[in-house]
C-alpha atoms as a PDB file:
ATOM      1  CA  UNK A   1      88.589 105.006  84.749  1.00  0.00           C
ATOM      2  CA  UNK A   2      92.332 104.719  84.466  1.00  0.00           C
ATOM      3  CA  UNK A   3      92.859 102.667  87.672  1.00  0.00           C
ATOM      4  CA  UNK A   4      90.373  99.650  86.269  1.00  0.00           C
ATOM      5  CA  UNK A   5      91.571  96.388  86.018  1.00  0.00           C
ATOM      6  CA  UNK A   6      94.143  94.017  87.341  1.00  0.00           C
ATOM      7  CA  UNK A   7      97.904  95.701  87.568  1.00  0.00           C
ATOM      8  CA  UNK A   8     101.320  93.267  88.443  1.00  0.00           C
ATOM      9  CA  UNK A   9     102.548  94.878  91.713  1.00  0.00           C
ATOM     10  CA  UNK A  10     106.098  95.051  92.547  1.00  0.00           C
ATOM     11  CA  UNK A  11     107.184  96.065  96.022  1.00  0.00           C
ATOM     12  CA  UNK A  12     110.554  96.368  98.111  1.00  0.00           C
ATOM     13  CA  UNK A  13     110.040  94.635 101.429  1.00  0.00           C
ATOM     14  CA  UNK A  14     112.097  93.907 104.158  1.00  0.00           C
ATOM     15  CA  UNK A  15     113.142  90.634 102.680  1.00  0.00           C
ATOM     16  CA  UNK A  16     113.543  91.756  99.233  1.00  0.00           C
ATOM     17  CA  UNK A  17     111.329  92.372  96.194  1.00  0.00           C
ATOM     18  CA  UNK A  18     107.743  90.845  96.150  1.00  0.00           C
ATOM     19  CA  UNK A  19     105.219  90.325  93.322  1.00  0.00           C
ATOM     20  CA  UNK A  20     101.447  90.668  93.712  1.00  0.00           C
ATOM     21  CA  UNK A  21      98.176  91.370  91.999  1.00  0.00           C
ATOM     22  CA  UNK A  22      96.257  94.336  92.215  1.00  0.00           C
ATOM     23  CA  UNK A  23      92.734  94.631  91.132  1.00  0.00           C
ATOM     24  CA  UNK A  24      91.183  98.082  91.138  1.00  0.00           C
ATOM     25  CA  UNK A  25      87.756  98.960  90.328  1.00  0.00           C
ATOM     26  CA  UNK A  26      86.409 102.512  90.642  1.00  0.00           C
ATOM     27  CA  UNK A  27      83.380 104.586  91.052  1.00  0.00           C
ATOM     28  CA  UNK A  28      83.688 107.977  90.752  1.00  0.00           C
ATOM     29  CA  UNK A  29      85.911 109.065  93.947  1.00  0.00           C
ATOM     30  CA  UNK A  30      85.509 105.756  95.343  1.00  0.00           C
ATOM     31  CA  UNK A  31      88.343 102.935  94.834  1.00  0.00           C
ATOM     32  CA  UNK A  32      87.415  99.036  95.462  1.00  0.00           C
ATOM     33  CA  UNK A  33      88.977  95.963  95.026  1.00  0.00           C
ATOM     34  CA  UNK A  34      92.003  93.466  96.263  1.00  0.00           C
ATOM     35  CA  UNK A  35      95.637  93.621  96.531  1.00  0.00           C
ATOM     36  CA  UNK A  36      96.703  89.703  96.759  1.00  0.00           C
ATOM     37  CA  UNK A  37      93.464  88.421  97.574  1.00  0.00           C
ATOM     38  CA  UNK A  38      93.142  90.872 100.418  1.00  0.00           C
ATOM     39  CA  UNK A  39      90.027  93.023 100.432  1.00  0.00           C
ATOM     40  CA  UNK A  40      91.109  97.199 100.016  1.00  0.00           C
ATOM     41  CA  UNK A  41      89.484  99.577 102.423  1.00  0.00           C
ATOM     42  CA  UNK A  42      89.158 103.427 102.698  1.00  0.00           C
ATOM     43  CA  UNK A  43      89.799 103.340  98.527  1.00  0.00           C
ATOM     44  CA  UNK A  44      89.740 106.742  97.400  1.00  0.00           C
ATOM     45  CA  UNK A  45      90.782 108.607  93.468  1.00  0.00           C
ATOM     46  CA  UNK A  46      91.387 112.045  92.918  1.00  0.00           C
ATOM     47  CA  UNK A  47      92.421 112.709  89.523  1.00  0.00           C
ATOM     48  CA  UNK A  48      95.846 110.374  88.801  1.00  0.00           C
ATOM     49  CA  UNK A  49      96.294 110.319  92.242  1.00  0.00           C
ATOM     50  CA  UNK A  50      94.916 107.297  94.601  1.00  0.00           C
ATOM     51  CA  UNK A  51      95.069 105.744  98.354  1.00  0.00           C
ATOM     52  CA  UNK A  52      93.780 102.661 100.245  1.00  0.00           C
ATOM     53  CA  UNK A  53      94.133 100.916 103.147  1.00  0.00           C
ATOM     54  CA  UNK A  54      94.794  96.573 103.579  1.00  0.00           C
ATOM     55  CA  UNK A  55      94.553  94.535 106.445  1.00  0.00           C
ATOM     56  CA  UNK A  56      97.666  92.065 105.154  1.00  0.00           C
ATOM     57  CA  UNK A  57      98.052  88.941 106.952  1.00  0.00           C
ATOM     58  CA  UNK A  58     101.141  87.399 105.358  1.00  0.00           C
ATOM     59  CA  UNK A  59     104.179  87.353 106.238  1.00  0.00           C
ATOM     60  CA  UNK A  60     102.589  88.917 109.134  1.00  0.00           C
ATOM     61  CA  UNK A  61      99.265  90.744 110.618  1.00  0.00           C
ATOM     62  CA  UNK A  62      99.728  94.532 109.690  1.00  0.00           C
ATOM     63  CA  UNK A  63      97.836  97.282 108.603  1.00  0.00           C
ATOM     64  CA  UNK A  64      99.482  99.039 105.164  1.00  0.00           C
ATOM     65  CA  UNK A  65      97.743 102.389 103.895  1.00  0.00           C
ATOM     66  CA  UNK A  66      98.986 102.962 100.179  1.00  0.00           C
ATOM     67  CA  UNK A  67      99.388 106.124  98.357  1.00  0.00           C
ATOM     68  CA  UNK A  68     100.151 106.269  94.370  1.00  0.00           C
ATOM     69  CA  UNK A  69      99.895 107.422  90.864  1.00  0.00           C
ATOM     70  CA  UNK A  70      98.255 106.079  87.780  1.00  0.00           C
ATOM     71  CA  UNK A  71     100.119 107.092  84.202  1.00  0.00           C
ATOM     72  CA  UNK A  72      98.492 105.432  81.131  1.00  0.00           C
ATOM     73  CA  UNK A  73      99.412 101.479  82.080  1.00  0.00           C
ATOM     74  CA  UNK A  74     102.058 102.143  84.779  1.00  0.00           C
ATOM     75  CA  UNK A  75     101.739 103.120  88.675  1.00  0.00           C
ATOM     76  CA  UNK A  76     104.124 103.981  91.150  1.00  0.00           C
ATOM     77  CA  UNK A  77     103.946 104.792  95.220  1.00  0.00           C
ATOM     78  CA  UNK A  78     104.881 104.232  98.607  1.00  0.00           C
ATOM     79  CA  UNK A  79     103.448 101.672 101.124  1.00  0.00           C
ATOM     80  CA  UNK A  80     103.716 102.588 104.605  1.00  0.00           C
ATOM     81  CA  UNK A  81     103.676 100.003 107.653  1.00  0.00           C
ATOM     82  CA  UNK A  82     103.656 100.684 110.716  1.00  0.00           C
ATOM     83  CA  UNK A  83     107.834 102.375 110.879  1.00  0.00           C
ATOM     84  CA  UNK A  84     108.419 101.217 107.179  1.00  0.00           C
ATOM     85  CA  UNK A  85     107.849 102.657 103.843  1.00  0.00           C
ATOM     86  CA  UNK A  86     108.724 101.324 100.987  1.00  0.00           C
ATOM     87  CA  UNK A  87     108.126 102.144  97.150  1.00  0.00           C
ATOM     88  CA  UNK A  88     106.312  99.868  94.584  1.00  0.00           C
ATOM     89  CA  UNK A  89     105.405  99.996  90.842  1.00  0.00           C
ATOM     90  CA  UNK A  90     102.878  97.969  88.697  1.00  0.00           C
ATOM     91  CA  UNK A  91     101.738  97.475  85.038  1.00  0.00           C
ATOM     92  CA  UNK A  92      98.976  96.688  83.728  1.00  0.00           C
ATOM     93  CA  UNK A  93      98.086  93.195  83.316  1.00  0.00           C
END
């Protein structure tokens, strides 16, 4: 599937931009995997289209539910937390 693999995440926090990995694995409708170590939950694909949910617990304990698009090696989205959002992008690794 597209998503497969290990992708460089870049994000706009509060603080600034932040790197991390993303590592995507996919079965069918069903997404799996990590984003910084972090175990993704409630993983789902539909087409180019994809969401999950993290429990983060750095900088701080919070709950982020991610929705995005896959093109060839690229991705782009918004992460919402709890009054933020913020936009990210990632490449391929």
């Amino acid at each position: 599937m597209a998503l497969d693999g290990t992708w460089a995440i870049t994000y706009q926090g509060p603080t600034g931009d932040k790197q991390a990995d993303l590592v995507l694995s996919t079965d069918g409708e069903t997404l799996t995997g990590t984003f910084d170590g972090t175990p993704i939950d409630d993983g789902e694909v539909h087409g180019a289209d994809f969401s999950y949910t993290a429990k983060l617990t750095s900088p701080a304990k919070i709950k982020v539910k991610t929705t995005g698009t896959v093109d060839g090696d690229t991705m782009s989205g918004k992460v919402k937390a709890a009054f933020m959002t913020f936009s990210f992008s990632g490449k391929r690794k």
